[in-house]
Protein backbone atom coordinates (compact mmCIF):
# COMPACT_ATOMS: atom_id res chain seq x y z
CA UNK A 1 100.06 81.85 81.35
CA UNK A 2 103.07 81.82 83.18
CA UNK A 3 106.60 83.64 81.85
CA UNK A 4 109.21 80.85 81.31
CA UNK A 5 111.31 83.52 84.27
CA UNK A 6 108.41 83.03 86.31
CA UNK A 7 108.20 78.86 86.28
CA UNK A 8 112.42 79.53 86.73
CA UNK A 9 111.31 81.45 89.33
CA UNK A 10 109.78 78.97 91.06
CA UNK A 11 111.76 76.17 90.87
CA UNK A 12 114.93 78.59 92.17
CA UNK A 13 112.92 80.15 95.22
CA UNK A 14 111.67 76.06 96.50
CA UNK A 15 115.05 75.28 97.30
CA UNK A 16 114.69 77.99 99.82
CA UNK A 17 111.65 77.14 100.91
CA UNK A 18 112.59 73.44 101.42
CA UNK A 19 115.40 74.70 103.45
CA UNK A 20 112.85 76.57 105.93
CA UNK A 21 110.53 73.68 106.01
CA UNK A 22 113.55 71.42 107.52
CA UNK A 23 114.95 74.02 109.89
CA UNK A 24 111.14 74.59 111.44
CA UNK A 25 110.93 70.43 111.37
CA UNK A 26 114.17 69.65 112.94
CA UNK A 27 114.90 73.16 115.32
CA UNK A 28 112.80 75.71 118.16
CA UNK A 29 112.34 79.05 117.72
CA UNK A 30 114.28 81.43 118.50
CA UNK A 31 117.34 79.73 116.97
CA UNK A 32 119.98 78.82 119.87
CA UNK A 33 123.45 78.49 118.65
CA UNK A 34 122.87 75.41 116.39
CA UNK A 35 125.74 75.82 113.70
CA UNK A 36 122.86 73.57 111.34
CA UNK A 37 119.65 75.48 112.16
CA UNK A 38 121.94 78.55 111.38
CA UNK A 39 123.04 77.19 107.94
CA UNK A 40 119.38 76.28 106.69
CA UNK A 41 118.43 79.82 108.04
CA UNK A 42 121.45 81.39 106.06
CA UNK A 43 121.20 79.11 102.90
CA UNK A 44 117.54 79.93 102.62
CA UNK A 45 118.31 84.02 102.60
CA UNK A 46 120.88 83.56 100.19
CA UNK A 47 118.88 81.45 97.97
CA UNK A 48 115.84 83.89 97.84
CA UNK A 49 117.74 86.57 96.68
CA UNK A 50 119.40 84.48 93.61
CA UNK A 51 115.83 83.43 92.90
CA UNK A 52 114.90 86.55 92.84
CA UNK A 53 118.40 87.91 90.89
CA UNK A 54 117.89 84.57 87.95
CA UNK A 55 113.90 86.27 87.75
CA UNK A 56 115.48 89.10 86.87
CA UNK A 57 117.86 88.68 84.51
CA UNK A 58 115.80 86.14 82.63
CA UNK A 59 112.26 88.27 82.19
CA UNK A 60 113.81 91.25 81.13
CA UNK A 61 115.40 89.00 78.63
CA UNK A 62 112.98 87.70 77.97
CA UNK A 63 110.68 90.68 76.93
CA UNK A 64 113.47 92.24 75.21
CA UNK A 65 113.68 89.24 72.93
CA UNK A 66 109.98 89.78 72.02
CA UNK A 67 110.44 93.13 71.25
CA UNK A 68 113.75 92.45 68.87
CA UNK A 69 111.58 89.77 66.93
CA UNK A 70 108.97 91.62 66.39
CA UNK A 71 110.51 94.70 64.52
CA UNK A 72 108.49 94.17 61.64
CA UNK A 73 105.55 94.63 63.04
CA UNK A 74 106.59 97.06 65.43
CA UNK A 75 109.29 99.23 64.12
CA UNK A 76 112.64 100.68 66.04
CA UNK A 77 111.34 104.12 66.04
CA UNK A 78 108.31 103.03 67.65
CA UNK A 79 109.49 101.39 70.63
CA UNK A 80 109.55 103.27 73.84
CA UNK A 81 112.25 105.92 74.14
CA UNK A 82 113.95 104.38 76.92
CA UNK A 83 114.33 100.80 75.05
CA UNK A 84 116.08 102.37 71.89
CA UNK A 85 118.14 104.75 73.56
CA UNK A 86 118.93 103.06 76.99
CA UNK A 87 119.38 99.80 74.90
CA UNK A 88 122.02 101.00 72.71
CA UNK A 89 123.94 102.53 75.75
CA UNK A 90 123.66 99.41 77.64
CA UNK A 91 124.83 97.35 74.62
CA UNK A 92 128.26 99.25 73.35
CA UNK A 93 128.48 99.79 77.54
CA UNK A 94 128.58 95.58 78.02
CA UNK A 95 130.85 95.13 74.79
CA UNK A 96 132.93 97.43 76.13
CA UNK A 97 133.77 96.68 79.45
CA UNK A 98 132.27 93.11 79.04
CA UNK A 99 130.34 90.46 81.04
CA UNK A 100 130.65 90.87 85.02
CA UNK A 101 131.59 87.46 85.36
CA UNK A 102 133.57 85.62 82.65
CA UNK A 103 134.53 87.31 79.09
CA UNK A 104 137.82 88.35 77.23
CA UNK A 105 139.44 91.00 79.05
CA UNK A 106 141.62 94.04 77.39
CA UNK A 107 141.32 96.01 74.42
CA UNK A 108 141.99 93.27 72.20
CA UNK A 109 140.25 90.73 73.07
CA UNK A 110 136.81 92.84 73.93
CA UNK A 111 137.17 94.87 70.25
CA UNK A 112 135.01 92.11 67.94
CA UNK A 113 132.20 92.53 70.62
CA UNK A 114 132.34 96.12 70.68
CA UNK A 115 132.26 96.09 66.78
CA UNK A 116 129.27 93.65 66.76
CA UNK A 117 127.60 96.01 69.24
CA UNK A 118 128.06 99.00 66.69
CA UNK A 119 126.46 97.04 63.77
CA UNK A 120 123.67 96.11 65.99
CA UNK A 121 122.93 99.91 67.39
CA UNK A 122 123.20 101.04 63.66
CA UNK A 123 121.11 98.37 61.96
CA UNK A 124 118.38 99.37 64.93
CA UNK A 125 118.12 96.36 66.73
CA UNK A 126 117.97 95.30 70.17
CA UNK A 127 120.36 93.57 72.45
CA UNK A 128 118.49 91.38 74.92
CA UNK A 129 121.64 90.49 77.85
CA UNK A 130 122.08 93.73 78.34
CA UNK A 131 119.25 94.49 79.55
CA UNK A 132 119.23 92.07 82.26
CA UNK A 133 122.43 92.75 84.36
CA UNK A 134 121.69 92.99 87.99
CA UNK A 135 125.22 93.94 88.68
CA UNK A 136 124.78 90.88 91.31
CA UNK A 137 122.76 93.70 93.34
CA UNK A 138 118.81 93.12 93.07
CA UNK A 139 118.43 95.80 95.39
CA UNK A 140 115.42 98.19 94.78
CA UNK A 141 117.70 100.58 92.89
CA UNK A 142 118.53 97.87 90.38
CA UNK A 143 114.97 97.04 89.82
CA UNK A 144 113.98 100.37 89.48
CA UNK A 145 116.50 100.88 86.81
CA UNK A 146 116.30 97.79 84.94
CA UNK A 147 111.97 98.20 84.63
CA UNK A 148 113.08 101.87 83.45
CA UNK A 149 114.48 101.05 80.79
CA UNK A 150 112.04 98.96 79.15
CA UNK A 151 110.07 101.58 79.63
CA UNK A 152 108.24 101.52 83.17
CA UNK A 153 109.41 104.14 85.47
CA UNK A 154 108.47 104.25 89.18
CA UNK A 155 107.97 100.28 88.95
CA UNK A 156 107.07 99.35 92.33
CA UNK A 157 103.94 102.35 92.04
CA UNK A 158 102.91 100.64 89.03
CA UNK A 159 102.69 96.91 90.72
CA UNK A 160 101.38 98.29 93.95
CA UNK A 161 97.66 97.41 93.35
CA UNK A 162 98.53 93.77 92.13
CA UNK A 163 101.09 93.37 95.05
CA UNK A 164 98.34 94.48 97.54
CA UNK A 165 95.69 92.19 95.76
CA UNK A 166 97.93 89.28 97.13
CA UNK A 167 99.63 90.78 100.09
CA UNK A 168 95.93 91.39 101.81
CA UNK A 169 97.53 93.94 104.27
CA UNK A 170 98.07 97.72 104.46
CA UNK A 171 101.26 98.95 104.53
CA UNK A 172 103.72 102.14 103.90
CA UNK A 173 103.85 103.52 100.73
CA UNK A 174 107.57 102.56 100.71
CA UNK A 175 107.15 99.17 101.96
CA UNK A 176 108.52 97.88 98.50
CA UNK A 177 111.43 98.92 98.01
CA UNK A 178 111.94 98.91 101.83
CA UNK A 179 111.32 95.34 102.26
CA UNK A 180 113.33 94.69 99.31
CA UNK A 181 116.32 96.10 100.07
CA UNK A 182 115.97 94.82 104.26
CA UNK A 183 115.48 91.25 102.22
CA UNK A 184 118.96 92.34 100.16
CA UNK A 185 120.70 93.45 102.61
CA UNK A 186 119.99 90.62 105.06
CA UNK A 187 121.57 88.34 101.81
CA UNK A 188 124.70 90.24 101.50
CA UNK A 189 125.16 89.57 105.34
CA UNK A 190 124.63 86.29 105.57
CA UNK A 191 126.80 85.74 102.44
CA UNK A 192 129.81 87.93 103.31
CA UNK A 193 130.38 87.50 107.07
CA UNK A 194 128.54 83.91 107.82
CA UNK A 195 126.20 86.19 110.05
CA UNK A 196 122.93 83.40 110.20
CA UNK A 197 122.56 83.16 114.18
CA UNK A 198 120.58 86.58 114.05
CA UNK A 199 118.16 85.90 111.15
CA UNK A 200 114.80 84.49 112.44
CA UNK A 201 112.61 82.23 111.17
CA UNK A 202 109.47 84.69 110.85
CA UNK A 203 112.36 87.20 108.83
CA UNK A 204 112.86 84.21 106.49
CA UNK A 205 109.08 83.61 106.19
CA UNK A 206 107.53 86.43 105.14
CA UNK A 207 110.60 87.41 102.89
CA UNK A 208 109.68 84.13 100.97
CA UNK A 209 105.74 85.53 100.74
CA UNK A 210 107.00 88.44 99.81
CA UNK A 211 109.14 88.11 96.96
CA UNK A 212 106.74 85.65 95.62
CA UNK A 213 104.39 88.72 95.76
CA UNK A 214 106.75 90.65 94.01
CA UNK A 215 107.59 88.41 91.61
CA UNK A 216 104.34 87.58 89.85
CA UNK A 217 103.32 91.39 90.08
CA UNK A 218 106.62 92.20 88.18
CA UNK A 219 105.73 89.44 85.78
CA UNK A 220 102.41 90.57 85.39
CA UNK A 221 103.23 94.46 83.95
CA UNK A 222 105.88 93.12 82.27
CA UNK A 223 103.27 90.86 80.12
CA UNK A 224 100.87 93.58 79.76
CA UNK A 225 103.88 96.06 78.84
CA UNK A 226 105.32 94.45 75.78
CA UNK A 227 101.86 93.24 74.61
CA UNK A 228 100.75 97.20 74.89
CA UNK A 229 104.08 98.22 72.92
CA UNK A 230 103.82 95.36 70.41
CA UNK A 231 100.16 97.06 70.17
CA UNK A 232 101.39 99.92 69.14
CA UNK A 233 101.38 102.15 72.22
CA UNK A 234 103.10 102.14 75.35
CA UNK A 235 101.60 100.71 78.84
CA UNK A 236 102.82 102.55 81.85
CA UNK A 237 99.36 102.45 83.99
């Protein structure tokens, strides 16, 4: 059964993919300097990327959530390492200096959050948001990190099999995070300098396939993860 992140997931990442369907309808390939064609080629790599950045944030949520509602069946001291230590870091670490976006700013104004984050790191329990800051950067680094501490190190070794299951070609042993941070990259371009003329329509295209890839092979482990802790022992093959 699909994650709720996962059916968010889709929804988020068609908007891109409507966007390439109407550039290929209405314009050749290679793009000429068609200010329209451009935009649909540049909307479409932007869009990706926040589908991929709203996956994010929202599974690791997500499983977090699980986790923190099932503490009595699964006690604190049982959970992974990196979820009760990394967790209570992360929370006092987002009271403290607050949401990226949005949020009471100063001392003052951030101190009942930081106290609420102290009661919730003493009373052992778990604070979903901040586990799922991408820092607006869903770069390979980010995943890495965010899958780390929930508990699954090396993350894109652990998805490999699935992702090659559905990719149905060889490639690198980096191609992950290589292709994922070529698709970032290509977003922060497009989004900070209005750079669209030099993306091409087979880029666009198998970035789509890709993340797709990617996305229900992260949603996958994740699945099998919590219901392995909730089990009572931690998945990490």
């Amino acid at each position: 059964m699909a994650s709720p992140a996962l059916l968010q997931f889709g929804s988020a990442i068609a908007l891109a993919q409507r966007l390439l369907a109407l550039e290929e309808k209405q314009f050749a390939d290679p793009l000429l300097a068609d200010e329209t064609a451009a935009a649909l080629r540049g909307g479409a790599a932007v869009l990706m990327v926040a589908a991929l950045e709203l996956f994010l944030k929202n599974r690791l949520i997500e499983c977090v959530e699980k986790l923190d509602g099932d503490l009595a069946s699964v006690p604190f001291d049982q959970l992974p390492e990196p979820i009760r230590v990394k967790g209570a870091v992360l929370s006092l670490e987002r009271a403290i200096h607050g949401p990226r976006y949005g949020g009471p700013k100063g001392d003052v104004a951030r101190h009942p959050d930081v106290v609420a984050a102290a009661k919730r790191v003493a009373a052992q329990r778990l604070d979903p948001a901040a586990f799922g800051d991408t820092k607006s950067n869903p770069g390979p680094d980010t995943v890495r990190e965010m899958f780390k501490n929930v508990g699954l190190p090396d993350i894109f070794a652990l998805i490999r099999p699935e992702f090659d299951a559905t990719w149905k070609k060889p490639e690198a042993t980096e191609f992950l995070a290589d292709k994922l941070d070529e698709i970032v990259k290509r977003r922060h371009r497009v989004a900070h300098s209005a750079d669209a003329l030099s993306v091409s329509r087979h880029d666009l295209t198998e970035a789509n396939r890709f993340l797709v890839a990617l996305v229900q092979a992260l949603d996958s482990k994740l699945e099998l993860h919590v219901a392995a802790v909730r089990a009572g022992y931690t998945f990490t093959g």
